[in-house]
PDB file of N, CA and C in Angstrom:
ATOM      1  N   UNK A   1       0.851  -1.166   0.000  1.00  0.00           N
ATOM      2  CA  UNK A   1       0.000   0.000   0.000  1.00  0.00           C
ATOM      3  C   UNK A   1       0.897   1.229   0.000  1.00  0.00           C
ATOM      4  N   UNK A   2       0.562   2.100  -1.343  1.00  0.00           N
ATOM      5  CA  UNK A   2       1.614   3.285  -1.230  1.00  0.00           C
ATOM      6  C   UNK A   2       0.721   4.353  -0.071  1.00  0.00           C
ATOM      7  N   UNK A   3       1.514   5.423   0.213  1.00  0.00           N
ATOM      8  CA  UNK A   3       1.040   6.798   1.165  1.00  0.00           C
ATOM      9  C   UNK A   3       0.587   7.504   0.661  1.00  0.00           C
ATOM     10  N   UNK A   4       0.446   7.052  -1.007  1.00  0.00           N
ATOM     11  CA  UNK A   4      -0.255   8.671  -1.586  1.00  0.00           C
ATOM     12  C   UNK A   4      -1.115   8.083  -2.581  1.00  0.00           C
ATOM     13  N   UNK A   5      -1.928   8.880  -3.044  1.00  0.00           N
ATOM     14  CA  UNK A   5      -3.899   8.803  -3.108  1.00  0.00           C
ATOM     15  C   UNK A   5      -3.696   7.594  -4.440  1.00  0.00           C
ATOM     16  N   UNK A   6      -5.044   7.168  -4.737  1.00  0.00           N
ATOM     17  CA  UNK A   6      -4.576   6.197  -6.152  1.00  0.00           C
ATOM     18  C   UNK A   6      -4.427   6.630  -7.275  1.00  0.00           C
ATOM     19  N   UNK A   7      -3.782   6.887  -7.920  1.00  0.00           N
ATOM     20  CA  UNK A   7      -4.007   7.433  -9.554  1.00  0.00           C
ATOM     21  C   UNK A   7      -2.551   8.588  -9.142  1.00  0.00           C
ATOM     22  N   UNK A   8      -2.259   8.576  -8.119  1.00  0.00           N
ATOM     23  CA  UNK A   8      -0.940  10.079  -8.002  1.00  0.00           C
ATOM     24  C   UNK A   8      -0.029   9.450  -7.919  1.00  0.00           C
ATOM     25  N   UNK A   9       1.005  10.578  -8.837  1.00  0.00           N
ATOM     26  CA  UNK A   9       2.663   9.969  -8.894  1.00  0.00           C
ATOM     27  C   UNK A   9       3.107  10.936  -7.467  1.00  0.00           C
ATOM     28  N   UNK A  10       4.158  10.560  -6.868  1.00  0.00           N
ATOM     29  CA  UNK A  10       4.760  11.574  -6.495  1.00  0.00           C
ATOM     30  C   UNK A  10       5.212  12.614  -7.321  1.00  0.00           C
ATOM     31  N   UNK A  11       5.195  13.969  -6.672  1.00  0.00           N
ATOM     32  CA  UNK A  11       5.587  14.565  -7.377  1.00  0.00           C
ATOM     33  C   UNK A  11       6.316  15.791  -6.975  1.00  0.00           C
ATOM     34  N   UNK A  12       5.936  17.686  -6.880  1.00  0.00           N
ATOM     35  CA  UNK A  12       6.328  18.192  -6.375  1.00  0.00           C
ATOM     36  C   UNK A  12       5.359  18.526  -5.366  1.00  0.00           C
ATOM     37  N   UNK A  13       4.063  17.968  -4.495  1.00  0.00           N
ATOM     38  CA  UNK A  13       3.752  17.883  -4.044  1.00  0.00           C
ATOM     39  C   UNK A  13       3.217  17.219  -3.095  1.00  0.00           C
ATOM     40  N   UNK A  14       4.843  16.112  -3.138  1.00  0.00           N
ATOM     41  CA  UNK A  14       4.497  15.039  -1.985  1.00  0.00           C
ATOM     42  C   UNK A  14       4.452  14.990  -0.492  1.00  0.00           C
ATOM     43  N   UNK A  15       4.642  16.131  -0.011  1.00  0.00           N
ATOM     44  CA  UNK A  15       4.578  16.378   1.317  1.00  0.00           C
ATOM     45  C   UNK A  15       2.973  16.641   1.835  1.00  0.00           C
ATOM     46  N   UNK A  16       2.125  17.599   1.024  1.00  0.00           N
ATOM     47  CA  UNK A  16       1.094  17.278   0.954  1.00  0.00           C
ATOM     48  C   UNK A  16       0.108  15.908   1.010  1.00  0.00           C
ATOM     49  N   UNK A  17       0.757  15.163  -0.159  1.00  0.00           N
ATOM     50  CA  UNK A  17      -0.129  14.345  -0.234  1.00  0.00           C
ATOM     51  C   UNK A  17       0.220  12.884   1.140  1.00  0.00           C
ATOM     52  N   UNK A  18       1.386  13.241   1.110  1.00  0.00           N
ATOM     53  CA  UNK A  18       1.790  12.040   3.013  1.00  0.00           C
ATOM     54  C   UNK A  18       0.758  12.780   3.973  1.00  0.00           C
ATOM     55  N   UNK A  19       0.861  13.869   4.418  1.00  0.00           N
ATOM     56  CA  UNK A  19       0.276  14.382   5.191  1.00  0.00           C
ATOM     57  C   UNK A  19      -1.221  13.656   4.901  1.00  0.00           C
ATOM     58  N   UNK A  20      -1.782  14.661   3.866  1.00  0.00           N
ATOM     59  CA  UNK A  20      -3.561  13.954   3.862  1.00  0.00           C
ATOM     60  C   UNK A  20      -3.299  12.471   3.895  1.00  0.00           C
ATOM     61  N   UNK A  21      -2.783  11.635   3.447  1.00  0.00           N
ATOM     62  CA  UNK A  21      -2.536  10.296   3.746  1.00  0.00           C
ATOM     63  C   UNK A  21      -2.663   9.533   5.231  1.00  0.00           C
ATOM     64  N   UNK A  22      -1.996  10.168   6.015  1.00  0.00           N
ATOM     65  CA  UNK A  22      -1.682   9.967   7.105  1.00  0.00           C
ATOM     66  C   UNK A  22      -3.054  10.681   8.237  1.00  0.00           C
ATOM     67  N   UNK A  23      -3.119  11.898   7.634  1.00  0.00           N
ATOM     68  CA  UNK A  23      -4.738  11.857   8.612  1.00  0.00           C
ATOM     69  C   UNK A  23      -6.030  11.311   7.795  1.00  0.00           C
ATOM     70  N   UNK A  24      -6.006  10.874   6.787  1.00  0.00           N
ATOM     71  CA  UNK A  24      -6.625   9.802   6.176  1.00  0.00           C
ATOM     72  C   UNK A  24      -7.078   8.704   6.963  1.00  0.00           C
ATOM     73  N   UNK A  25      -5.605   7.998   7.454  1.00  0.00           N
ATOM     74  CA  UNK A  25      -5.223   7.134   8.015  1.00  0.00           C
ATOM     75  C   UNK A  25      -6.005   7.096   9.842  1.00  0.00           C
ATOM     76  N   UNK A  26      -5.178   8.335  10.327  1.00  0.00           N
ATOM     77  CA  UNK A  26      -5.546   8.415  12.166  1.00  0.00           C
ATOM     78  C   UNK A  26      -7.071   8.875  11.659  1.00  0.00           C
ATOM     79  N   UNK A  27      -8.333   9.424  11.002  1.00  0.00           N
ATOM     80  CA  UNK A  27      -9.350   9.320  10.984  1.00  0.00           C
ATOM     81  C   UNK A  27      -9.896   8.784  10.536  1.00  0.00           C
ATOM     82  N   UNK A  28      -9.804   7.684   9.777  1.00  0.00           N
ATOM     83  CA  UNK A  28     -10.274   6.066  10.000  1.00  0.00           C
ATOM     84  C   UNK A  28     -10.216   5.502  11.146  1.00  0.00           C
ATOM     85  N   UNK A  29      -8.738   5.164  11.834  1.00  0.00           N
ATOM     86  CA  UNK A  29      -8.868   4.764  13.232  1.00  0.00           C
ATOM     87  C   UNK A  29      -9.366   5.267  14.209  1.00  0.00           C
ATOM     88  N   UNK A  30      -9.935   6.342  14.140  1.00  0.00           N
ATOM     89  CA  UNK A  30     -10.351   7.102  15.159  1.00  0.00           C
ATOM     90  C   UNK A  30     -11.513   6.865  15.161  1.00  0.00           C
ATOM     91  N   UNK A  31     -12.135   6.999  13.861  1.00  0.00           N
ATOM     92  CA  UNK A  31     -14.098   6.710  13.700  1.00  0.00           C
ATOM     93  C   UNK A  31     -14.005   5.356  13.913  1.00  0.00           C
ATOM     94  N   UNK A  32     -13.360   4.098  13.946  1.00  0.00           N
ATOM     95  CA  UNK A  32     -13.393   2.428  14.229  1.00  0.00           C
ATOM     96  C   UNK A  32     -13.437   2.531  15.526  1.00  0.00           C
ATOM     97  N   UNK A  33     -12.432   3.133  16.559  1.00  0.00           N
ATOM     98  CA  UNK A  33     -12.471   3.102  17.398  1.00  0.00           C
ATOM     99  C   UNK A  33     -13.255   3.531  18.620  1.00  0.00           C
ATOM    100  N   UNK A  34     -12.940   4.911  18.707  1.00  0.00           N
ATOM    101  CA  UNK A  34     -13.734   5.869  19.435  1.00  0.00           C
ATOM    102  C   UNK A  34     -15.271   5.947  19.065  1.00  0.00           C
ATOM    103  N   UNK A  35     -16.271   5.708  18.262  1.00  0.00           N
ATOM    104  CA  UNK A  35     -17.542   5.803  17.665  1.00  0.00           C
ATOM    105  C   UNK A  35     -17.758   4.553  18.573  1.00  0.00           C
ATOM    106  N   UNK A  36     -17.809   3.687  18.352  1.00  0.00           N
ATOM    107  CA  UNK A  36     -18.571   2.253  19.362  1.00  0.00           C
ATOM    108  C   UNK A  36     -18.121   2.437  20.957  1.00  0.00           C
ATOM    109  N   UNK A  37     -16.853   3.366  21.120  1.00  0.00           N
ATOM    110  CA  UNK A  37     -17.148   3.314  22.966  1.00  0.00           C
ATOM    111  C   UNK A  37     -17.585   4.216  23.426  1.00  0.00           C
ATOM    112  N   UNK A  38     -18.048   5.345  22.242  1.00  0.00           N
ATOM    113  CA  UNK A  38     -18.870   6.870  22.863  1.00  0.00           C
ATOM    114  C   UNK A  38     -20.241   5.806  22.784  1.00  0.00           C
ATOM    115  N   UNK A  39     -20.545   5.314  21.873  1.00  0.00           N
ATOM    116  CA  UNK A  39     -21.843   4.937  22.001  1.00  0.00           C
ATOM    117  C   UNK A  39     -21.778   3.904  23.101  1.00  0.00           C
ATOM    118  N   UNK A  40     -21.257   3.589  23.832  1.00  0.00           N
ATOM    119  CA  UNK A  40     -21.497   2.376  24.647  1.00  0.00           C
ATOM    120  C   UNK A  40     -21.362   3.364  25.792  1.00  0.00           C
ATOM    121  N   UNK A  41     -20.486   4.483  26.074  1.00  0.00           N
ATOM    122  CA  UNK A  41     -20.692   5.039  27.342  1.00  0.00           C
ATOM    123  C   UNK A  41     -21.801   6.157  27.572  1.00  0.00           C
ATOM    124  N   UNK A  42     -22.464   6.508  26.006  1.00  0.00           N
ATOM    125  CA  UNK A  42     -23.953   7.144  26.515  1.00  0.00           C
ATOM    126  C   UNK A  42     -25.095   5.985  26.754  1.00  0.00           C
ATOM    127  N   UNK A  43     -24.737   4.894  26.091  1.00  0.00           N
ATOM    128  CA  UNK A  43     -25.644   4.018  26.820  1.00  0.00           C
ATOM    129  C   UNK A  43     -25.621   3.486  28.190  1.00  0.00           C
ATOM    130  N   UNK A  44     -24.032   3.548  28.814  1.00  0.00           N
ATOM    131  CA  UNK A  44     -24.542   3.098  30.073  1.00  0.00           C
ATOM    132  C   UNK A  44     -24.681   3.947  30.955  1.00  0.00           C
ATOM    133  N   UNK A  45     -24.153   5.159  30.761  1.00  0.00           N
ATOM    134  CA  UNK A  45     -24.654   6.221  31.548  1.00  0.00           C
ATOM    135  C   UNK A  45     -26.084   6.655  31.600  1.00  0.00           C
ATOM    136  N   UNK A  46     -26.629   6.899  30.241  1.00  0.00           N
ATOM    137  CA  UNK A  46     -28.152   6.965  30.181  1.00  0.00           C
ATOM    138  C   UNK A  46     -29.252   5.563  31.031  1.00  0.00           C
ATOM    139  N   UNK A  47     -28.461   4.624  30.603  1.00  0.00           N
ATOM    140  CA  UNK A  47     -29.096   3.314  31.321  1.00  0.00           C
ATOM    141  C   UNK A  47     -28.954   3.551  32.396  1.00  0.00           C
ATOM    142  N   UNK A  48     -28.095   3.750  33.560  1.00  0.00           N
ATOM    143  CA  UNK A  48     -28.077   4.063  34.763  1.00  0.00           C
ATOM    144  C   UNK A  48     -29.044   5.581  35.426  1.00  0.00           C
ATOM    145  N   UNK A  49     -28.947   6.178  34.595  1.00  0.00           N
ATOM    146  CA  UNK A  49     -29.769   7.409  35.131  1.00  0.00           C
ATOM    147  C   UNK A  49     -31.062   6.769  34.996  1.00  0.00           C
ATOM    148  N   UNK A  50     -31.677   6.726  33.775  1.00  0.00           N
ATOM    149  CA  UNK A  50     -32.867   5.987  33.788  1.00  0.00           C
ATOM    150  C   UNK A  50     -32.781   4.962  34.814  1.00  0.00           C
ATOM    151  N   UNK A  51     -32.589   4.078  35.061  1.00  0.00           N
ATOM    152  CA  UNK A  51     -32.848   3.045  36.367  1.00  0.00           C
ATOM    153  C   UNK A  51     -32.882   3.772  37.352  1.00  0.00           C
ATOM    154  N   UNK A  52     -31.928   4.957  38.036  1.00  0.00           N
ATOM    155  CA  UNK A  52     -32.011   5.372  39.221  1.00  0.00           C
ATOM    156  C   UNK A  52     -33.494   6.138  39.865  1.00  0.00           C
ATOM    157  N   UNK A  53     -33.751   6.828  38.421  1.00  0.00           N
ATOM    158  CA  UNK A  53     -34.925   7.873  38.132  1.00  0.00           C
ATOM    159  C   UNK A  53     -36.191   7.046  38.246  1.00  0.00           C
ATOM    160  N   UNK A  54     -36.167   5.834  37.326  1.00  0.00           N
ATOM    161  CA  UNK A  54     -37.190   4.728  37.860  1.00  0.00           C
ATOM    162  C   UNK A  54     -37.182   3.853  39.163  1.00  0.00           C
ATOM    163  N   UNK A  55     -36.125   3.883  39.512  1.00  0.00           N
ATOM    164  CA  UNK A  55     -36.654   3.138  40.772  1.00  0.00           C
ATOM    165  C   UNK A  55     -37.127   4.378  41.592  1.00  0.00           C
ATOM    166  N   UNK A  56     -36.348   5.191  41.650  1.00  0.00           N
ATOM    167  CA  UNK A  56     -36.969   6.571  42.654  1.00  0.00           C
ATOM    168  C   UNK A  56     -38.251   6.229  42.609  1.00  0.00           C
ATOM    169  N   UNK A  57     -39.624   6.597  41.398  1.00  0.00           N
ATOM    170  CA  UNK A  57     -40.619   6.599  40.987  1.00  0.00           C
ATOM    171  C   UNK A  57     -41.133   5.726  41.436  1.00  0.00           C
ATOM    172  N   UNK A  58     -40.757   4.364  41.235  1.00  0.00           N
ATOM    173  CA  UNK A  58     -41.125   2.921  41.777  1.00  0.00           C
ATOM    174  C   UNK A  58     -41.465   3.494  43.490  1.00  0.00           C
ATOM    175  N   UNK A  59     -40.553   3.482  44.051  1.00  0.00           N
ATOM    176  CA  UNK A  59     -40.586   3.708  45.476  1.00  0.00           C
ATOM    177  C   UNK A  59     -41.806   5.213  45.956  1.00  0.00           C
ATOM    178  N   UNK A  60     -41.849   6.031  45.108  1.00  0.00           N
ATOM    179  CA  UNK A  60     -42.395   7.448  45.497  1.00  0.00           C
ATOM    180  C   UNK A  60     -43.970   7.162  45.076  1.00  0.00           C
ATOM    181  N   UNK A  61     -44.455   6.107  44.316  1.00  0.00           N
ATOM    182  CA  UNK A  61     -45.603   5.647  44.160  1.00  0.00           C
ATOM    183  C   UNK A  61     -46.461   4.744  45.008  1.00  0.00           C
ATOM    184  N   UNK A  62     -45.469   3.605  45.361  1.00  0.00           N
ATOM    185  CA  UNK A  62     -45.635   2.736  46.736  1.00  0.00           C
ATOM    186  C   UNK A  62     -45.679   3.578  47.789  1.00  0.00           C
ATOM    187  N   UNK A  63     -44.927   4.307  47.896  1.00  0.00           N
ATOM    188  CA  UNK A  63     -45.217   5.125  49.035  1.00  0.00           C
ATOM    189  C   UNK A  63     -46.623   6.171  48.640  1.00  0.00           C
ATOM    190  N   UNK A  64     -46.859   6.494  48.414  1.00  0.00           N
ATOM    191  CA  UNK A  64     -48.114   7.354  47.966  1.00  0.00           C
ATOM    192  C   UNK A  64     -49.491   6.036  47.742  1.00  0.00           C
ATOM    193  N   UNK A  65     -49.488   4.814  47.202  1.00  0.00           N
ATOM    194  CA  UNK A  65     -50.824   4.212  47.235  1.00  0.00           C
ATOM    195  C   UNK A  65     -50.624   3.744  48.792  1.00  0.00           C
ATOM    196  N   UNK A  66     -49.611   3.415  49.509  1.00  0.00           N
ATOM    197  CA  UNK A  66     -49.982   3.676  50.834  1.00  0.00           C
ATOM    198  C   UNK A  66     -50.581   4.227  51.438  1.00  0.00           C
ATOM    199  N   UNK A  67     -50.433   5.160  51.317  1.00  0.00           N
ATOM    200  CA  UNK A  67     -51.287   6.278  52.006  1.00  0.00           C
ATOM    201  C   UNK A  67     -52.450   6.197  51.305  1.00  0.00           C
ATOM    202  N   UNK A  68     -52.884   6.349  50.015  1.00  0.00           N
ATOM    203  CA  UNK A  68     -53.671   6.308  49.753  1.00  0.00           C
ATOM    204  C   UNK A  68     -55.102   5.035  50.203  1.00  0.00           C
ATOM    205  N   UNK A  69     -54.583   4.398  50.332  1.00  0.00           N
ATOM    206  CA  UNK A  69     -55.523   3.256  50.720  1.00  0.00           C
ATOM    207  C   UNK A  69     -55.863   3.332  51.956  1.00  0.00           C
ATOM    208  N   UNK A  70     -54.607   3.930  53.093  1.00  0.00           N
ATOM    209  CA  UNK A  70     -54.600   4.281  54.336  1.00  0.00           C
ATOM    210  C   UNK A  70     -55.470   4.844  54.567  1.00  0.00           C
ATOM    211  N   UNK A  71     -55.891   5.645  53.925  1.00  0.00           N
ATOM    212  CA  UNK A  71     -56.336   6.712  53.980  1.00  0.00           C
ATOM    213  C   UNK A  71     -58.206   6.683  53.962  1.00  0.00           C
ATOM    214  N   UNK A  72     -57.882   5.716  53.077  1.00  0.00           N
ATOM    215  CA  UNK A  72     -59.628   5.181  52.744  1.00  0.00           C
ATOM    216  C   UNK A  72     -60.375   3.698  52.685  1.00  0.00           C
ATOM    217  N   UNK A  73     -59.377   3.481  53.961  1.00  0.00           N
ATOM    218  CA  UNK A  73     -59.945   1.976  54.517  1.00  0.00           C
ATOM    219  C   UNK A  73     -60.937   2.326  55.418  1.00  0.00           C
ATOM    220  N   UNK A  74     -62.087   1.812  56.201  1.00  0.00           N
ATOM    221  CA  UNK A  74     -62.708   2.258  56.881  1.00  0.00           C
ATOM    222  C   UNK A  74     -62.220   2.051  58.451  1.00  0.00           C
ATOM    223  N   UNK A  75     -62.374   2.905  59.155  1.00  0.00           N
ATOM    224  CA  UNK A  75     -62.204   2.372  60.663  1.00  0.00           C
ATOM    225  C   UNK A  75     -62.903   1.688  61.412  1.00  0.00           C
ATOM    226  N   UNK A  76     -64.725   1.356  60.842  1.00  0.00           N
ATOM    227  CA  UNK A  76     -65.001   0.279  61.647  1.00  0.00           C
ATOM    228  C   UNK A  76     -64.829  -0.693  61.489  1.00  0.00           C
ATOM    229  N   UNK A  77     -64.178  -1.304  60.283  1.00  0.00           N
ATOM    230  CA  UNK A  77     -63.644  -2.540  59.899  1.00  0.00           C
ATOM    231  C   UNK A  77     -62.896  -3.000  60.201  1.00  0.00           C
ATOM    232  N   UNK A  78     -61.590  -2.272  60.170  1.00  0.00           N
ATOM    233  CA  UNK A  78     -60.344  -2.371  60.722  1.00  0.00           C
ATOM    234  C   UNK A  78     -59.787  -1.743  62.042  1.00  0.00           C
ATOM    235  N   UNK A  79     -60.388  -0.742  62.507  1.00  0.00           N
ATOM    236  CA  UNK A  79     -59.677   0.178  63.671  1.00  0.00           C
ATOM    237  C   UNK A  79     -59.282   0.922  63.498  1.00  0.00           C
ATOM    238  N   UNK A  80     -58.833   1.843  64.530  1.00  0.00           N
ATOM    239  CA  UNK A  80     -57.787   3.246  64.190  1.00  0.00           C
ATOM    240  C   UNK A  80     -56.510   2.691  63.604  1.00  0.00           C
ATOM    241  N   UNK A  81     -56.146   1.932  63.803  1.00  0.00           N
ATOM    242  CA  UNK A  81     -54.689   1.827  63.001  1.00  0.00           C
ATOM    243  C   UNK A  81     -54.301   0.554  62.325  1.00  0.00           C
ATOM    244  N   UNK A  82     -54.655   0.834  60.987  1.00  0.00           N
ATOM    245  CA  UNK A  82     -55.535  -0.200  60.216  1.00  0.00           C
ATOM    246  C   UNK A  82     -54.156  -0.333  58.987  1.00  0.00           C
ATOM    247  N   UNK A  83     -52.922   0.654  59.050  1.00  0.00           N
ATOM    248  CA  UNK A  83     -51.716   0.271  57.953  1.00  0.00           C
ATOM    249  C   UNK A  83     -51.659  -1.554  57.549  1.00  0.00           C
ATOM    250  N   UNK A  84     -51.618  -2.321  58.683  1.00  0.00           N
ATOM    251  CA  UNK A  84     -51.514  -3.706  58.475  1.00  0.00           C
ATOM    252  C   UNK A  84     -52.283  -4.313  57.380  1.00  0.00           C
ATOM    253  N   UNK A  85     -53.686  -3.494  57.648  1.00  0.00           N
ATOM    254  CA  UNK A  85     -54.548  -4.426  56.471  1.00  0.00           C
ATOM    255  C   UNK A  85     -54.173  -3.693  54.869  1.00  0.00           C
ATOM    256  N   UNK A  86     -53.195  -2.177  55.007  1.00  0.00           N
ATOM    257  CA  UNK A  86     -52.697  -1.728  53.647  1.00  0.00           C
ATOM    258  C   UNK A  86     -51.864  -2.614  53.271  1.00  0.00           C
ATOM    259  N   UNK A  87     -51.026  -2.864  54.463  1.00  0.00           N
ATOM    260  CA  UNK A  87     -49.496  -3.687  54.013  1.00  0.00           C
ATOM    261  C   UNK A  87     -49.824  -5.209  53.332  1.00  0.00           C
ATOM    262  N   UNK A  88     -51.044  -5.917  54.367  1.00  0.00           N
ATOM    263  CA  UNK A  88     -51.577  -7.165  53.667  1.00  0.00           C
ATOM    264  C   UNK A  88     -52.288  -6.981  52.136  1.00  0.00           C
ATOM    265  N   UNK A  89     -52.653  -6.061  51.867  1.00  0.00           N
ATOM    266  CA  UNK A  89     -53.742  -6.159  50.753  1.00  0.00           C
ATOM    267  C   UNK A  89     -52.670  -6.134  49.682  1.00  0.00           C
ATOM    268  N   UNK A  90     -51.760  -4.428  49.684  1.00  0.00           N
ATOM    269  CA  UNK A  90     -50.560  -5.014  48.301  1.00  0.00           C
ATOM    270  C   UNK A  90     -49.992  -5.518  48.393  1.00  0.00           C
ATOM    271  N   UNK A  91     -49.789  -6.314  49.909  1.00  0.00           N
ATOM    272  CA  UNK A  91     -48.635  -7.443  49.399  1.00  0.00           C
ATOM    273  C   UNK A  91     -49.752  -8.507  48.518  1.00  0.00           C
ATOM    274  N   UNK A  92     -50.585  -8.571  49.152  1.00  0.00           N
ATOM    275  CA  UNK A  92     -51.317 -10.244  47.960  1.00  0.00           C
ATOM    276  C   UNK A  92     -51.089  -9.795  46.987  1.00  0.00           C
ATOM    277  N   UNK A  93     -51.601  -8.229  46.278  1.00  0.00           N
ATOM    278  CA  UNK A  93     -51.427  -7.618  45.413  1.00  0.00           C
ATOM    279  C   UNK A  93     -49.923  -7.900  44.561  1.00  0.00           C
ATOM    280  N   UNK A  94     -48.950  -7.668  44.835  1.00  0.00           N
ATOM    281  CA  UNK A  94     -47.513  -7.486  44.512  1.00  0.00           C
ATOM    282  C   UNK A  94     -47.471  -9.018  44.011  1.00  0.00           C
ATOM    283  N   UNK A  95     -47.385 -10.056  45.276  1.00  0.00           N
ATOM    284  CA  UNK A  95     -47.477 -11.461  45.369  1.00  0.00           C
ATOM    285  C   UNK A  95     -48.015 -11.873  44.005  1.00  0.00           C
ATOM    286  N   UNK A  96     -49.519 -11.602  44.183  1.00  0.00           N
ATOM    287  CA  UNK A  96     -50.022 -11.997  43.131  1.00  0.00           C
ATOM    288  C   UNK A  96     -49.686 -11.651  41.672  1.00  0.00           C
ATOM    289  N   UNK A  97     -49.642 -10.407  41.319  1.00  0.00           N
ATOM    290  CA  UNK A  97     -48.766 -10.085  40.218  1.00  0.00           C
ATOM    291  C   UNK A  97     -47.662 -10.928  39.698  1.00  0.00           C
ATOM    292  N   UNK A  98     -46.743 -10.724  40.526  1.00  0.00           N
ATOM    293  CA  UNK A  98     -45.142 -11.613  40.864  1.00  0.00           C
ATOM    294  C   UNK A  98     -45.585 -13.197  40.164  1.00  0.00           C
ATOM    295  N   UNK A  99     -46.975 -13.837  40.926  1.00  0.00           N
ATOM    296  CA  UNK A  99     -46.818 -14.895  40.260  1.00  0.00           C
ATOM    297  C   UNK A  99     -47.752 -15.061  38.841  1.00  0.00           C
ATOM    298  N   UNK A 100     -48.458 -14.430  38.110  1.00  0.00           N
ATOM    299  CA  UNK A 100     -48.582 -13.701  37.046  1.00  0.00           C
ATOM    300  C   UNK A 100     -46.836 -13.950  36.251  1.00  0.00           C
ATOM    301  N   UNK A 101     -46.678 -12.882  36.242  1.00  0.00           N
ATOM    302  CA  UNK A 101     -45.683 -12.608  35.397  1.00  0.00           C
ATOM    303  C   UNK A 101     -44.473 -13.668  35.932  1.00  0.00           C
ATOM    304  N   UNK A 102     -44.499 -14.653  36.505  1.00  0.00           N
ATOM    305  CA  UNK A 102     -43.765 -15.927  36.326  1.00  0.00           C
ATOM    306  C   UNK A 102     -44.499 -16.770  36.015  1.00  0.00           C
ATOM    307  N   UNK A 103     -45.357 -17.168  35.539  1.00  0.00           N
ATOM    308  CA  UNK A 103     -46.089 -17.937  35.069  1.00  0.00           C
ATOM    309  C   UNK A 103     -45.878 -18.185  33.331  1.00  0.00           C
ATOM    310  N   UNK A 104     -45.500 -16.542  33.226  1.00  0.00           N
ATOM    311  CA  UNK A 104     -46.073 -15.970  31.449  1.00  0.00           C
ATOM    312  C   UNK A 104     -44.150 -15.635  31.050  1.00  0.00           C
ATOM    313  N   UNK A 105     -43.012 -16.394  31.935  1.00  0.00           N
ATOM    314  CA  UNK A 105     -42.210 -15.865  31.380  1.00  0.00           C
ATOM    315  C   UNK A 105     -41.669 -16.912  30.663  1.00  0.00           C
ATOM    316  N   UNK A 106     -40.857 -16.891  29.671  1.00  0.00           N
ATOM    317  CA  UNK A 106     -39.961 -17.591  28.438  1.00  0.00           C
ATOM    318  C   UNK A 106     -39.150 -18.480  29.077  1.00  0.00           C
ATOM    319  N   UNK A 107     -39.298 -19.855  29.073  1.00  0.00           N
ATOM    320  CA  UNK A 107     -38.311 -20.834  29.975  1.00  0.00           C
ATOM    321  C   UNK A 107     -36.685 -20.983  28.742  1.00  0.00           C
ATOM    322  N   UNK A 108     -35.627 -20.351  29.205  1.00  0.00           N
ATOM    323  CA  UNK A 108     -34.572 -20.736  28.217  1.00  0.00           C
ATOM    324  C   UNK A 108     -34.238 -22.023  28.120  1.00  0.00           C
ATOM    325  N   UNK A 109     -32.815 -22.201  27.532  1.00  0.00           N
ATOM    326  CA  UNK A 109     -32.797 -22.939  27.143  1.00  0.00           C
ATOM    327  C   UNK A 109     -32.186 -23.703  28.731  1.00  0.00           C
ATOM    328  N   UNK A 110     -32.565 -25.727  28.895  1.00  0.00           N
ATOM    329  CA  UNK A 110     -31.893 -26.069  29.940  1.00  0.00           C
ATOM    330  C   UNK A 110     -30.528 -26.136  30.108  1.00  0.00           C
ATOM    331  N   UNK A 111     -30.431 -25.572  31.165  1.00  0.00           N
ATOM    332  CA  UNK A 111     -28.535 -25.808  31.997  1.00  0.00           C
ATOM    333  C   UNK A 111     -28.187 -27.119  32.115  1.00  0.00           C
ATOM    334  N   UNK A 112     -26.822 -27.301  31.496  1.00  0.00           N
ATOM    335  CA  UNK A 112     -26.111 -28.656  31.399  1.00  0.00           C
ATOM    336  C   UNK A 112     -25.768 -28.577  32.798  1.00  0.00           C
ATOM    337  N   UNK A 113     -25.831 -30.187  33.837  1.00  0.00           N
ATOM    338  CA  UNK A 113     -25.485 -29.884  35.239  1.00  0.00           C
ATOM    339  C   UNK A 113     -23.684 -30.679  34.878  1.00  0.00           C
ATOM    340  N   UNK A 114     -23.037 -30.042  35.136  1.00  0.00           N
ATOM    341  CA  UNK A 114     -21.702 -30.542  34.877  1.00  0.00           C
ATOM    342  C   UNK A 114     -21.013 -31.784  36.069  1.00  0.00           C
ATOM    343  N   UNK A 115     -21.720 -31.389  36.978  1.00  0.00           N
ATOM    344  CA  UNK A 115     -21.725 -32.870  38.125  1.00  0.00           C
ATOM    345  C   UNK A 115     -22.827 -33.870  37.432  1.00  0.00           C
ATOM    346  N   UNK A 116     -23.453 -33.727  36.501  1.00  0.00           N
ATOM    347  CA  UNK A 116     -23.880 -34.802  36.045  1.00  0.00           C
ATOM    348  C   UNK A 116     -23.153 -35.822  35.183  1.00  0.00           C
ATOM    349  N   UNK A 117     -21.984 -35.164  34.444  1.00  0.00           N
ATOM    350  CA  UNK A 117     -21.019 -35.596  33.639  1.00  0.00           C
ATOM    351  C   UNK A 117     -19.305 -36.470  34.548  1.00  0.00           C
TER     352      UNK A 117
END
């Protein structure tokens, strides 16, 4: 592979043409390189913010239908301090979900047990 473009002789302008050659060269390697780990470090940075931001949410909602239910359970049913029957109801709630969505998930493929061998 010569340093200078295809179809050019050297000539009186071969210092030029090494040069563009050569950053030819370092900006190829640079877009191979650097392009797939910028994109991999806005993805995991973005992936991490998003998770942090969602679980926040996760938690700031549970905490709020708490109360909410707290709030509008009755007291002759339960008593003045009736949180227990909040805490029992979403947990069946949660529970129940939980086994829902294990029921409906994708079994992979089986694990070879290597103490079986």
């Amino acid at each position: 592979m010569t340093p200078f473009a295809q179809g050019q002789e050297p000539g009186e302008d071969w210092p030029a043409q090494v040069a563009d050659s050569i950053e030819n060269f370092v900006g190829t390697v640079r877009d191979k390189t650097t392009g797939p780990l910028l994109t991999i470090a806005r993805a995991v940075i973005y992936g991490t913010f998003v998770a942090v931001v969602g679980l926040a949410a996760i938690v700031l909602l549970v905490i709020a239908l708490v109360r909410f239910v707290d709030s509008y359970l009755p007291d002759s049913v339960f008593g003045e301090d009736h949180v227990w029957a909040v805490y029992l109801l979403l947990g069946l709630l949660f529970t129940f979900a939980g086994l829902v969505l294990w029921t409906r998930r994708k079994a992979g493929e089986p694990r070879e047990q290597s103490a079986a061998r």
